[in-house]
Every structure is written in C-alpha cells, then in structure tokens.
Protein backbone atom coordinates (compact mmCIF):
# COMPACT_ATOMS: atom_id res chain seq x y z
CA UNK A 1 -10.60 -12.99 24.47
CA UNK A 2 -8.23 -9.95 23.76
CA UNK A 3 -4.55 -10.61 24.41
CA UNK A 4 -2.98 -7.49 26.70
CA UNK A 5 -3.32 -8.72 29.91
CA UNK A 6 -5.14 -6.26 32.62
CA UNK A 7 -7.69 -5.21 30.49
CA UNK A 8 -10.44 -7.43 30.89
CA UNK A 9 -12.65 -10.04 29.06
CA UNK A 10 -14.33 -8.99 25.56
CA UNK A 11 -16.80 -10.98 23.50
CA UNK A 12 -15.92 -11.28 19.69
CA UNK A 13 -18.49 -9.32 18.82
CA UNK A 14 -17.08 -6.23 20.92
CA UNK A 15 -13.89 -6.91 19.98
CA UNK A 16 -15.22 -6.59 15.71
CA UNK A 17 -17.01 -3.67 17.21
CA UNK A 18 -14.15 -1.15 19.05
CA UNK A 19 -11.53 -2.25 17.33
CA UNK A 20 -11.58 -4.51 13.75
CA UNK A 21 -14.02 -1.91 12.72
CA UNK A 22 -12.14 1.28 13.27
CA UNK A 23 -9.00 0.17 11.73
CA UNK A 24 -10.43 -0.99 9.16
CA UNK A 25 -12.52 2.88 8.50
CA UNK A 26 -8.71 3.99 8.48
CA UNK A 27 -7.54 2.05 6.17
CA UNK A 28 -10.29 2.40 3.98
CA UNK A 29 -9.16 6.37 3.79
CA UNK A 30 -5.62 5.19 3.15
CA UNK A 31 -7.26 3.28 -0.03
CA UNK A 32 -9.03 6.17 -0.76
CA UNK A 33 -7.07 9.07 -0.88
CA UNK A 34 -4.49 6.68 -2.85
CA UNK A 35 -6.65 6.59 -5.57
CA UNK A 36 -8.95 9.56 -5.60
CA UNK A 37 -6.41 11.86 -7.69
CA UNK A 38 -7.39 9.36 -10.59
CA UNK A 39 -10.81 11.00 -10.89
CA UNK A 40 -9.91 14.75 -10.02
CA UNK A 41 -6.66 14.84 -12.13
CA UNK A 42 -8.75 16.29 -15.37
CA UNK A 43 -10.18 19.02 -12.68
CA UNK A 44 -7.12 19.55 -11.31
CA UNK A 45 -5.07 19.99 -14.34
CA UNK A 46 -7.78 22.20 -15.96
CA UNK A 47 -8.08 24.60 -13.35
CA UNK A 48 -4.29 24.57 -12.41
CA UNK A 49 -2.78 24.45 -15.70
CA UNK A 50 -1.11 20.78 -14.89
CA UNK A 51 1.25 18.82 -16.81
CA UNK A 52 1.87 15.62 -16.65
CA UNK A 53 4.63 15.91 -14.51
CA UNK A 54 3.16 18.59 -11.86
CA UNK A 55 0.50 15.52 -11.90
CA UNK A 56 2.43 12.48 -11.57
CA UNK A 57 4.23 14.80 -8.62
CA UNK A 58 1.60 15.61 -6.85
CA UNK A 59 0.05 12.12 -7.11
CA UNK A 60 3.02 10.61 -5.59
CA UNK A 61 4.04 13.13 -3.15
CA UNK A 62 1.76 10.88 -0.96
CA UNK A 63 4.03 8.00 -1.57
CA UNK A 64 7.03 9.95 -0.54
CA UNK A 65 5.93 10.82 3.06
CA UNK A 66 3.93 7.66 3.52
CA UNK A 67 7.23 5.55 3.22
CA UNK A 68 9.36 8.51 5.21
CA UNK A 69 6.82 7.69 7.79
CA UNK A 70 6.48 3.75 8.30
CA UNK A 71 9.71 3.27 10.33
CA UNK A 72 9.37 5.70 12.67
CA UNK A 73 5.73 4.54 13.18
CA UNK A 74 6.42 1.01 13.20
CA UNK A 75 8.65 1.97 16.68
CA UNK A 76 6.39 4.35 18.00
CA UNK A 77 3.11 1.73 17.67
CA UNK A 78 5.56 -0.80 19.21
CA UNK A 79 6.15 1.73 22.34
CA UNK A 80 2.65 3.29 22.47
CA UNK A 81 0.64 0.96 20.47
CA UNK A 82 -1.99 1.60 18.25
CA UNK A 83 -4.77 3.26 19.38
CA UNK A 84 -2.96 6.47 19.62
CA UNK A 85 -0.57 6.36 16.88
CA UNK A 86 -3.30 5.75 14.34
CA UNK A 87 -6.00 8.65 16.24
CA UNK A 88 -2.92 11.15 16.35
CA UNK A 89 -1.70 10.62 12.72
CA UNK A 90 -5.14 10.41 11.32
CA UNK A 91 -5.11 13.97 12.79
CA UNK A 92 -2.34 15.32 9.89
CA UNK A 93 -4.46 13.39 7.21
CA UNK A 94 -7.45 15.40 8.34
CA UNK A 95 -5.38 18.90 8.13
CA UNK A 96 -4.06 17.80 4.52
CA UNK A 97 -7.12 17.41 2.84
CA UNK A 98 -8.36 20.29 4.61
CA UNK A 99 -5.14 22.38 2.84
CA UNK A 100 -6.11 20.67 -0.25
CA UNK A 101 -9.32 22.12 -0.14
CA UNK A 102 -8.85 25.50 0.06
CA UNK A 103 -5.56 25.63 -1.76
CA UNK A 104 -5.12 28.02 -4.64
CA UNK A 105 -1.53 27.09 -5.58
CA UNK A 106 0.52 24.01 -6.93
CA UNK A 107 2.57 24.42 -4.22
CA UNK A 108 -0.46 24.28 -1.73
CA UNK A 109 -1.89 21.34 -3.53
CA UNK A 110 1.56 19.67 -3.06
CA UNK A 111 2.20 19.95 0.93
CA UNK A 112 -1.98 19.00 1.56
CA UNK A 113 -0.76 15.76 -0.72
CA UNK A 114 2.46 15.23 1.33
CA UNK A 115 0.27 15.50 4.72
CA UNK A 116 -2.70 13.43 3.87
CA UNK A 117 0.24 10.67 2.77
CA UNK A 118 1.87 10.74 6.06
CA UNK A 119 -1.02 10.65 7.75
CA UNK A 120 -2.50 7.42 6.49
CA UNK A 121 1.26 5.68 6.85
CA UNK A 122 -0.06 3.87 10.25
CA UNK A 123 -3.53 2.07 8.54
CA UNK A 124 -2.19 -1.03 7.68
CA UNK A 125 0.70 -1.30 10.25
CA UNK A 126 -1.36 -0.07 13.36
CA UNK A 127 -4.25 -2.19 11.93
CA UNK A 128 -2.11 -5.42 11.85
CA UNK A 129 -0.59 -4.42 14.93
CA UNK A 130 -4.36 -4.14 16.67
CA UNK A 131 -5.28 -7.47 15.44
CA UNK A 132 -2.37 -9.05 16.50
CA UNK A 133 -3.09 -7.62 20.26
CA UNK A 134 -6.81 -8.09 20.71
CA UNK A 135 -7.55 -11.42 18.76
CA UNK A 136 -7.39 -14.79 18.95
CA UNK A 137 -3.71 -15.59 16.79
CA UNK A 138 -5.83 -18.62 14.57
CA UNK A 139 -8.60 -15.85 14.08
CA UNK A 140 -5.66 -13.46 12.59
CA UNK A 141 -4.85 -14.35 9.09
CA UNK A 142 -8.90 -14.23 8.13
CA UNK A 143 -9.13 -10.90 9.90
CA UNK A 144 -6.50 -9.68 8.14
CA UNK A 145 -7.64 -11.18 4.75
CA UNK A 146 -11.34 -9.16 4.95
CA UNK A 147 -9.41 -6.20 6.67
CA UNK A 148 -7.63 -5.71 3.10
CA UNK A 149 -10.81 -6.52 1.15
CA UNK A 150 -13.17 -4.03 3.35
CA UNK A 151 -10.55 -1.27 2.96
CA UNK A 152 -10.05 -1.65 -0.40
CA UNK A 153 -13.43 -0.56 -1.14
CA UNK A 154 -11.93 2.51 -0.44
CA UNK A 155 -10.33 2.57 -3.97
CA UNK A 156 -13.71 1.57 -5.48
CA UNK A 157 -15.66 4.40 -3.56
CA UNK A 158 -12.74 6.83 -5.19
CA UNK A 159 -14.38 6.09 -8.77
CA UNK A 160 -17.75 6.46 -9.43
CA UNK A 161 -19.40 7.50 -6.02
CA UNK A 162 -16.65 10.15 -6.42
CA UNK A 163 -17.41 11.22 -9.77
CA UNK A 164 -20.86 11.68 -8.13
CA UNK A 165 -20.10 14.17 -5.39
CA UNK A 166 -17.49 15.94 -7.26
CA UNK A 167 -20.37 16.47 -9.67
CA UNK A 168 -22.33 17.91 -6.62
CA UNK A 169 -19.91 19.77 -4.62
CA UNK A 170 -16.77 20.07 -6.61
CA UNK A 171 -13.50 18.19 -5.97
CA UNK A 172 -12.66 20.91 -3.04
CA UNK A 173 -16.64 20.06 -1.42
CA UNK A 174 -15.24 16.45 -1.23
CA UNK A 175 -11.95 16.95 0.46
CA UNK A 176 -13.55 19.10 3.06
CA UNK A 177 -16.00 15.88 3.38
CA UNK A 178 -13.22 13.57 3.34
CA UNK A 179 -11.03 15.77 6.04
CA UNK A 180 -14.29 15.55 8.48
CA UNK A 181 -14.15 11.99 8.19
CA UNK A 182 -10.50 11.91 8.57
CA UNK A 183 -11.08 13.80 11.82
CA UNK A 184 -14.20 11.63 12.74
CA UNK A 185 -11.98 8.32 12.41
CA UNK A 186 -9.77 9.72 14.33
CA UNK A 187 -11.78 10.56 17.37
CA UNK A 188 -13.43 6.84 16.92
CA UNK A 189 -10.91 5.70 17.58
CA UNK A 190 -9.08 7.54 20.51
CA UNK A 191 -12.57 7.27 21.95
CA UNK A 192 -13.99 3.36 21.59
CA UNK A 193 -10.59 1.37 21.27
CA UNK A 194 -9.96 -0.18 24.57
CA UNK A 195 -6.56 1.41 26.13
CA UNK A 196 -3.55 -1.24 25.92
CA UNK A 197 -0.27 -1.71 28.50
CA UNK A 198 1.91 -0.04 26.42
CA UNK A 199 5.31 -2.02 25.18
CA UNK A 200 8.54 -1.58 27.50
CA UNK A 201 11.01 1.39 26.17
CA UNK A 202 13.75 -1.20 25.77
CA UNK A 203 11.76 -2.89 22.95
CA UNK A 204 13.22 -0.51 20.96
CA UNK A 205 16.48 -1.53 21.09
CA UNK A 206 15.60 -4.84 19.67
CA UNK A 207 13.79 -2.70 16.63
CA UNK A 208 17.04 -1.70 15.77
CA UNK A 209 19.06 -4.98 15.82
CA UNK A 210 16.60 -6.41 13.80
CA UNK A 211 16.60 -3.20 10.99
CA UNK A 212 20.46 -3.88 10.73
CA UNK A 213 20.01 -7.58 10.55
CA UNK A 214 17.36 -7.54 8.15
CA UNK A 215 18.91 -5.08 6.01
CA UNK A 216 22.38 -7.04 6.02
CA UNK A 217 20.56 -10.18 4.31
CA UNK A 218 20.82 -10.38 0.89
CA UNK A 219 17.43 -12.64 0.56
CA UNK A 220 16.19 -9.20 1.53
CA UNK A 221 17.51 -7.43 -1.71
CA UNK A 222 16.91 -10.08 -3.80
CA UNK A 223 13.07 -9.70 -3.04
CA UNK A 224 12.19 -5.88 -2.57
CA UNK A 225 13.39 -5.09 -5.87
CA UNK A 226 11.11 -7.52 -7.46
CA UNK A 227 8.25 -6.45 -5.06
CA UNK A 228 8.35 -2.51 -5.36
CA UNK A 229 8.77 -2.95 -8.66
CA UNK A 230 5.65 -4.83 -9.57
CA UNK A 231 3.57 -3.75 -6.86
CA UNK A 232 4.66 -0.24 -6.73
CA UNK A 233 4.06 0.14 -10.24
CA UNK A 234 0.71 -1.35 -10.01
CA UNK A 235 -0.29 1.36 -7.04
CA UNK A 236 1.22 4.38 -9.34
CA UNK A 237 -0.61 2.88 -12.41
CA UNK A 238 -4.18 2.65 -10.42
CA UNK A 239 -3.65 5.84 -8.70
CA UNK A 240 -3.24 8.00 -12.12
CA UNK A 241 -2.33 6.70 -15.20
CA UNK A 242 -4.66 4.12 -16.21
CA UNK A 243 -7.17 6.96 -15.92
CA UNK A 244 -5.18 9.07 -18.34
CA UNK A 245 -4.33 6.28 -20.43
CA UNK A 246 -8.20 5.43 -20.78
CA UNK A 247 -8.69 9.18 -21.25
CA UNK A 248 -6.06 10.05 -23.90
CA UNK A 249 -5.14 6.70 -25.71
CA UNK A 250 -8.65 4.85 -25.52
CA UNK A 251 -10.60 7.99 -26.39
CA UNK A 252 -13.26 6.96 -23.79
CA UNK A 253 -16.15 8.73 -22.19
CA UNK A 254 -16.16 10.04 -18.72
CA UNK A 255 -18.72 7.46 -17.40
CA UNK A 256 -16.40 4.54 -19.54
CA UNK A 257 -13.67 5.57 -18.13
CA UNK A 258 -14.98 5.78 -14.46
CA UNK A 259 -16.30 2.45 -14.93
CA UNK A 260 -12.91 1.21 -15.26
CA UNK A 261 -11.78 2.66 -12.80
CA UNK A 262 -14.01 1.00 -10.57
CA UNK A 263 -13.86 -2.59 -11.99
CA UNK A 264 -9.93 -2.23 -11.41
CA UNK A 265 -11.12 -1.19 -7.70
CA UNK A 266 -12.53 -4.33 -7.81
CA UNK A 267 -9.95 -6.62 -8.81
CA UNK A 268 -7.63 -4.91 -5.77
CA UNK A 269 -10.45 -5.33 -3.41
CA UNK A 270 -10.78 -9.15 -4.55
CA UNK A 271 -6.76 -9.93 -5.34
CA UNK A 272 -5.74 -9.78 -1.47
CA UNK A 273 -8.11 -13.10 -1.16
CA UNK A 274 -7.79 -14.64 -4.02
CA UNK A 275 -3.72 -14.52 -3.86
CA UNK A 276 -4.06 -15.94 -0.40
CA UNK A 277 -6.65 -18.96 -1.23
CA UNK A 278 -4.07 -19.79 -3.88
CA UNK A 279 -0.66 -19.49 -2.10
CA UNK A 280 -2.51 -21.66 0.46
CA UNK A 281 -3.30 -24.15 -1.84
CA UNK A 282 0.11 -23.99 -3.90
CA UNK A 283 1.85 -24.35 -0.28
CA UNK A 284 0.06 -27.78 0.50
CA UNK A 285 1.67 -28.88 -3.23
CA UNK A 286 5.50 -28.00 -2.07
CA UNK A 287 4.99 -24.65 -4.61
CA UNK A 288 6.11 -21.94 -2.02
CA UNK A 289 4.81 -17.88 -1.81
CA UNK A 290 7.97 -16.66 -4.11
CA UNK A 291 7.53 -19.07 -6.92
CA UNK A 292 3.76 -17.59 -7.53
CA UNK A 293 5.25 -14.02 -6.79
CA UNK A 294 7.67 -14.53 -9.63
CA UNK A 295 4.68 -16.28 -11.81
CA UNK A 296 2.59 -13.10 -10.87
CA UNK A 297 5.74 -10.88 -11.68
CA UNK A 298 5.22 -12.49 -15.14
CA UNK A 299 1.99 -12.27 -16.11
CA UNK A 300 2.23 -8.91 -14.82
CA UNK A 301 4.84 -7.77 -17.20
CA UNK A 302 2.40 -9.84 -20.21
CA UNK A 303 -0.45 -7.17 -19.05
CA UNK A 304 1.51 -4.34 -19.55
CA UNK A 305 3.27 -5.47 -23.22
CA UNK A 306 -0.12 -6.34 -24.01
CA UNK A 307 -0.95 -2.49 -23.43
CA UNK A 308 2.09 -1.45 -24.75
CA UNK A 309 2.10 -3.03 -28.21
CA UNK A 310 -1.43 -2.32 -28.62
CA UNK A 311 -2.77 -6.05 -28.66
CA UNK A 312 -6.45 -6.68 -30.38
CA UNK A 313 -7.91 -6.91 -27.06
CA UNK A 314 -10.36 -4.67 -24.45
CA UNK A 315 -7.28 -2.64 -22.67
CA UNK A 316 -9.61 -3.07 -19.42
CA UNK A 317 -8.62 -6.77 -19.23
CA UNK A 318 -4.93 -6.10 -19.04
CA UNK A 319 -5.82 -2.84 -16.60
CA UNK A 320 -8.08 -5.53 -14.20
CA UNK A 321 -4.96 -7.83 -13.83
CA UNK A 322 -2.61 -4.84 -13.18
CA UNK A 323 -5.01 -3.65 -10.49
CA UNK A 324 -5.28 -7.07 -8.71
CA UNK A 325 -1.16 -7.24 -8.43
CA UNK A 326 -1.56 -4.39 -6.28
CA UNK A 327 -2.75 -6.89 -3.81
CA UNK A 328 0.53 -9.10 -3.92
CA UNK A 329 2.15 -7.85 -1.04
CA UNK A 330 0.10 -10.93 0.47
CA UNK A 331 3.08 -13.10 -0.92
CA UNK A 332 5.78 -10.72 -0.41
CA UNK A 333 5.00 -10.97 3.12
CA UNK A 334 4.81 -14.61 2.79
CA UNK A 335 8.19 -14.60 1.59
CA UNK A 336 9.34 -13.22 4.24
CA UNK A 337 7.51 -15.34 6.51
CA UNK A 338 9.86 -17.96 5.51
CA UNK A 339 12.96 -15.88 5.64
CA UNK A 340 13.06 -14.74 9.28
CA UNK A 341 11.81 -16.07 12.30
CA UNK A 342 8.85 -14.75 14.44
CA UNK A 343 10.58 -12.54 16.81
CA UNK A 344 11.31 -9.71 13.77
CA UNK A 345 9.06 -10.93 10.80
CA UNK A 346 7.04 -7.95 12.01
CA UNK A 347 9.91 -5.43 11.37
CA UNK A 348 10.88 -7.46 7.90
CA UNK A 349 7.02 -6.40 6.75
CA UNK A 350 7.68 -2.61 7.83
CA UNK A 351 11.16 -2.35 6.01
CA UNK A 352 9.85 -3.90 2.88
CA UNK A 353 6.43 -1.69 3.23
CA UNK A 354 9.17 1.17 2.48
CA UNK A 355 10.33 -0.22 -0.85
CA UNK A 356 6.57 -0.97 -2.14
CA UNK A 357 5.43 2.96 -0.91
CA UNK A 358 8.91 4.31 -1.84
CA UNK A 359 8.54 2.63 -5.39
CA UNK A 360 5.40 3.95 -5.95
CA UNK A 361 6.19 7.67 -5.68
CA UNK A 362 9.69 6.82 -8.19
CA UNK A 363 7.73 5.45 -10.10
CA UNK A 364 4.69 7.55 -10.52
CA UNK A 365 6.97 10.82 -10.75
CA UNK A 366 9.07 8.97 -13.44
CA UNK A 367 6.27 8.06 -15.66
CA UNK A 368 4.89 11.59 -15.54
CA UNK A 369 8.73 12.78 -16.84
CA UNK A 370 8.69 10.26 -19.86
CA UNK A 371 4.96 11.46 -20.69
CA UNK A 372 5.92 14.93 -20.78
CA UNK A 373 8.53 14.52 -23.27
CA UNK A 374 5.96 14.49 -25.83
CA UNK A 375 3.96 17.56 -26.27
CA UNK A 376 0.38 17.44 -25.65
CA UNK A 377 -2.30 18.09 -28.37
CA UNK A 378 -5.58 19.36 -27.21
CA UNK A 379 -5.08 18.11 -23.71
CA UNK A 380 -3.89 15.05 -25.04
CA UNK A 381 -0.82 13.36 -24.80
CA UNK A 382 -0.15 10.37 -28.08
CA UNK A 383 0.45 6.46 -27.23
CA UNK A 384 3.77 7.08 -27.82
CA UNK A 385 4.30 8.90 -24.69
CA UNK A 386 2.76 6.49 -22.62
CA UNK A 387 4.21 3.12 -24.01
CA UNK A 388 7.58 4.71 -23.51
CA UNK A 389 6.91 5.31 -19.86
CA UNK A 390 5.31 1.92 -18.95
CA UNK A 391 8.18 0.42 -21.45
CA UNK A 392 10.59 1.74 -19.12
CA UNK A 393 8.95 0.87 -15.80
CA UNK A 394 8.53 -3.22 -17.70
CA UNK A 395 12.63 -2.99 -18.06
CA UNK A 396 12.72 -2.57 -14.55
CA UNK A 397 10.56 -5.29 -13.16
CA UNK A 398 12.38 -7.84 -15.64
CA UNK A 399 15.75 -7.01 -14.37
CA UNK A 400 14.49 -7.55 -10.72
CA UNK A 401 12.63 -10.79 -11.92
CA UNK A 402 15.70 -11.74 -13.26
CA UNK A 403 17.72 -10.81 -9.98
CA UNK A 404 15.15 -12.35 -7.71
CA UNK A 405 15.32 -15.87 -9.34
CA UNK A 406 19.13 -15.95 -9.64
CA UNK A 407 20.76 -18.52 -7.22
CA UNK A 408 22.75 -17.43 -4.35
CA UNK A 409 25.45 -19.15 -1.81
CA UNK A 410 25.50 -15.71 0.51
CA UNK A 411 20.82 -16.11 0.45
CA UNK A 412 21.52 -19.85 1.22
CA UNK A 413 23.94 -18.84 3.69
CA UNK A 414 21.89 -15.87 5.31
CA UNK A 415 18.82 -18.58 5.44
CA UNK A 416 21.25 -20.76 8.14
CA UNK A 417 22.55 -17.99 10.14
CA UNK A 418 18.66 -16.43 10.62
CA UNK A 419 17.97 -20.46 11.86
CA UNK A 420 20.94 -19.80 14.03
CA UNK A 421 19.61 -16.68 14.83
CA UNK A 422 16.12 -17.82 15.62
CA UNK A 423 17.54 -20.47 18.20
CA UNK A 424 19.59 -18.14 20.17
CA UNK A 425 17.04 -15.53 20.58
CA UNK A 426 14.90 -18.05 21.83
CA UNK A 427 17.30 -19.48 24.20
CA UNK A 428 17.46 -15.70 25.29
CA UNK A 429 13.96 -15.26 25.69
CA UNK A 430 13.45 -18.14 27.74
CA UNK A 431 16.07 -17.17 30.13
CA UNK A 432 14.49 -13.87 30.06
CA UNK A 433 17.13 -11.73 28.99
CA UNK A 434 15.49 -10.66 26.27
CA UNK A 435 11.43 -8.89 25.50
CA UNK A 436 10.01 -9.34 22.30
C-alpha cells in the first residue's frame, strides 16, 4: 500500500515497478559517472595534455557541485517531492555529459563535469525520500539495502563494459550514450512515477531549525570528520587514483588494470550489505554502529599503509577493502540514527551527505597537487609521488579517528537536550502545532 494519502491502492509489484525501479536507474548513473573518469583518464590526459592535477580537478569537480547541491535539494524534494526534483535535475546531468562530449577544451571538460555532478545530487536523497513515501516503513531498510547494491553496479559497468564501448565508439561516443540515458531516466520518471500531495510550504521552516540544531551539536563534528575522511577518500581513491596507481606504480596491463577496477566495483556493490548484516548483528551484542565505524576507520588506514610501504602482498587486496569502505555511510547514518530523533534524522543524513561529497572533491584535488610535485617520466609519475599523497590523506583520517573517539561532557550533554528535544516536539505535534 503506498503511503500519500489520495492516491490510491498499488500492489507491491507496481509499486517495484513505477517507482523502486526508476530511482534506482538514477542512482545507478550517479555510481556511474562517479567512477567512469577512472577508465577515460589515460584518453583524456593523452589527448588533452593532462596533469595530474587538471585530472584530479576535473574528477572532483563533480564532488564540488554534487555537495553545493544536496541542501537545497533536500528542501525542494521536501516541498515538491521526488518525482520532479529527480526528472528535472536528471535533466542538467543529461546536458553535462552532452558538453562533455563535444568539448574541445579543459575548460569545457570542466563545466560538463560540474553539471553532470549536480545533476545526480538528488539519486540517493530523492530515492530514499520515494521509498520512504510509497512503501511499507518495515519493507524500507531492505529496499534501501538492494537500492545501494543495484546502483552500485553502476561503478562496476564504469570498468570493463566501459573499456568495451570506449573501444567502439570512443570516450565522447559513450557520453553522448550516457547523456541519452540521462535524458531517458529522466522522462521515466516524470512519466510512470505516480504524482504525490506535495509537502506544506511551512515544512520548510522546520528544515531550517533542524540545520541550526544539528549543526550546533558537537556529536555532529565529532563524526563527519571521521566519516568524510574515510569515506570521502575511499570515493576519490575509486574514482581515479587506484587506476593510476595500478597504471604507474604496478606496471599493469590495460585489461589487469580494468579488472581491478571492476573487482573494487564489486566490493562497493557488496559493502552496503555486508556492513549492514554486521552492524545488525554487532547491535543485538550491545556493540553499537560507531564502534564498527571506528574499527572500519582502522582497518581502513592498515589498507592504505599496506599500499604505502609497499607490503609483500597483491596491492588489489588492500584496493578491494578501500573500495568496500566506500559503502560505510550505512553506519554513519546509523550513528546518527542514535543521535537525533525521528522528526530531523532525515536532515542529519543530508548535512552529513555534504561532508562525505564535499570531502571527496578536497580530497581528490589534493592528491592530484601532491602527485604533481614530482615530475612525470614517460607518462609516469614514481611511488614516491603517490605514497606522499595517500600518506597525507592517512594523517588526516587518524587525527579524526582520534577526535571521534575522544570523550566529551558537551556530546553527553547535546545527547540529553536532543531527548529533551525529541519530547517537546512530540508534545507539539500531537497538539498539532507543529508538521513534520
């Protein structure tokens, strides 16, 4: 049965049909496009004359306007909902890879980047947001556990079936393919998903209380560093360099390399479930979501000393394990699941959605800086360059380990007055003074 009153009964099956399955076709182009430049950048940089710098740049250019983007949409699906949000942004993702297409400048190649970013910001918000309208709320949490593992296929489909068509059509044959299919996804869904009651204008008002309140709690800056640290550097890692590590430091082949590629696809596509099975599990012991995100944040660092110091092992075993990390924002937002109640958990997710995104541009432009300071031989750039870069984004996630697992009396204190918090809005909402 969907949940917006007015609109009618819908069997599960139609429900999967008009709207699980559209969202989930956007967000698979989200996952995509993230990762694509991974398999172009040697194209790219050959025919453009890239460094390493104009790369990591243009990479995370889509970072930059994806997290510009995700509070304004989180207010606008909240108002209009997310049928046309998603359909209208989709729209500027379509025109961006279009630009990229046909562009015959760095500059070009930039703003196609910067529009295809912000216009797969809504996929995972608007496609939470959908589920959370239409379904069922026990059916939610294992929708949105295969909703992350369908549309992370997109990452896998930007390796080797990639490879494949840019070896048919070119790079510039596939973004005109994948701006058609932006544009197709986006009349999918203005088309099939049912129409919603839209939310009252005065929600909004609320949307800004809670912003302020969230970002006055200091639980809240004790865990985004930690998060879009980790997680941020596991998206800019997947996104570009682990394909120009496995390309200049490991020497390998084209088809090695791809191969990679696409078993680190894999462990992102798998990590969402796994991470949730086991933070499940932990819970029912008394071992809460940010004790394994700080274990996590650990072995994470491991993987990346383990590339850094050049351990005696196959580098694809610490590259699988950084891959699947990009799928712990399943306990960030289980962290703050147990910081705030109900009424603005929703808005915690979309303000800490800014510091994983926002991350991920820093820190894929910053690793493309320390690269460059070494000159490149043959196309190459040496180990050195690229063990000083991820040494530098390590020193960064163990501060904010350290910072996230120090004690604090104001956290402690923040936890009691969002209990407070939580009881008075209620109170309010009963009495009807107040719309969620």
């Amino acid at each position: 049965m969907p949940r917006q009153a007015g609109t009618g009964q819908m069997s599960m099956l139609q429900l999967i049909v008009r709207v699980f399955l559209p969202f989930v076709g956007a967000y698979y182009l989200s996952f995509l496009f993230r990762t694509i430049n991974a398999t172009i950048a040697g194209s790219l940089a050959a025919e453009f004359g890239l460094s390493a710098g104009n790369l990591g740049l243009l990479t995370s250019v889509y970072f930059l306007t994806f997290a510009a983007a995700q509070i304004p949409i989180g207010i606008l699906l909240d108002r209009y909902g997310p049928r046309l949000v998603q359909s209208a942004v989709l729209l500027a993702a379509a025109a961006g890879a279009a630009l990229f297409a046909v562009s015959d400048h760095f500059l070009l190649l930039l703003a196609g980047r910067a529009l295809i970013g912000l216009g797969v910001a809504a996929a995972m918000t608007s496609g939470l947001k959908a589920l959370l309208l239409w379904f069922p709320g026990e059916r939610v949490p294992l929708l949105n556990g295969l909703m992350i593992m369908m549309a992370a296929s997109g990452a896998v489909t930007a390796t080797l079936p990639a490879d494949w068509l840019v070896a048919w059509i070119g790079w510039r044959g596939l973004f005109n393919l994948l701006a058609l299919g932006s544009l197709g996804c986006s009349l999918l869904i203005f088309l099939i998903v049912p129409k919603i009651v839209p939310a009252s204008p005065s929600a909004s008002g609320t949307t800004k209380i809670g912003l302020k309140t969230i970002f006055s709690d200091p639980r809240f800056w004790r865990l985004a560093p930690l998060s879009a640290t980790c997680i941020g550097t596991a998206w800019s890692l997947q996104g570009l360099w682990a394909a120009s590590w496995f390309n200049d430091v490991d020497s390998l082949s084209r088809p090695a390399l791809l191969q990679n590629l696409l078993m680190m696809a894999v462990a992102l596509s798998l990590g969402a479930l796994v991470l949730g099975v086991v933070a499940d599990r932990l819970r029912r012991r008394g071992i809460g979501p940010g004790q394994l995100l700080s274990s996590v944040a650990i072995l994470f660092i491991a993987a990346q000393l383990a590339l850094i110091v050049r351990l005696p092992l196959p580098s694809c075993i610490s590259w699988v394990f950084i891959a699947s990390v990009g799928a712990a924002t399943v306990l960030s937002y289980a962290v703050l699941a147990e910081y705030y109640p109900k009424e603005i958990a929703g808005r915690a997710n979309a303000a800490l959605n800014v510091f994983h995104i926002g991350g991920a541009f820093a820190l894929q432009c910053l690793t493309g800086l320390v690269v460059q300071l070494w000159p490149a031989v043959s196309g190459h750039y040496p180990a050195i360059a690229y063990q000083a870069a991820f040494g530098v984004n390590v020193a960064l996630q163990i501060a904010a380990a350290i910072w996230f697992t120090l004690p604090s009396r104001a956290s402690v204190q923040s936890g009691e007055n969002y209990q407070q918090l939580a009881a008075k809005r209620s109170e309010l909402l009963a009495r009807g003074f107040l719309r969620v």
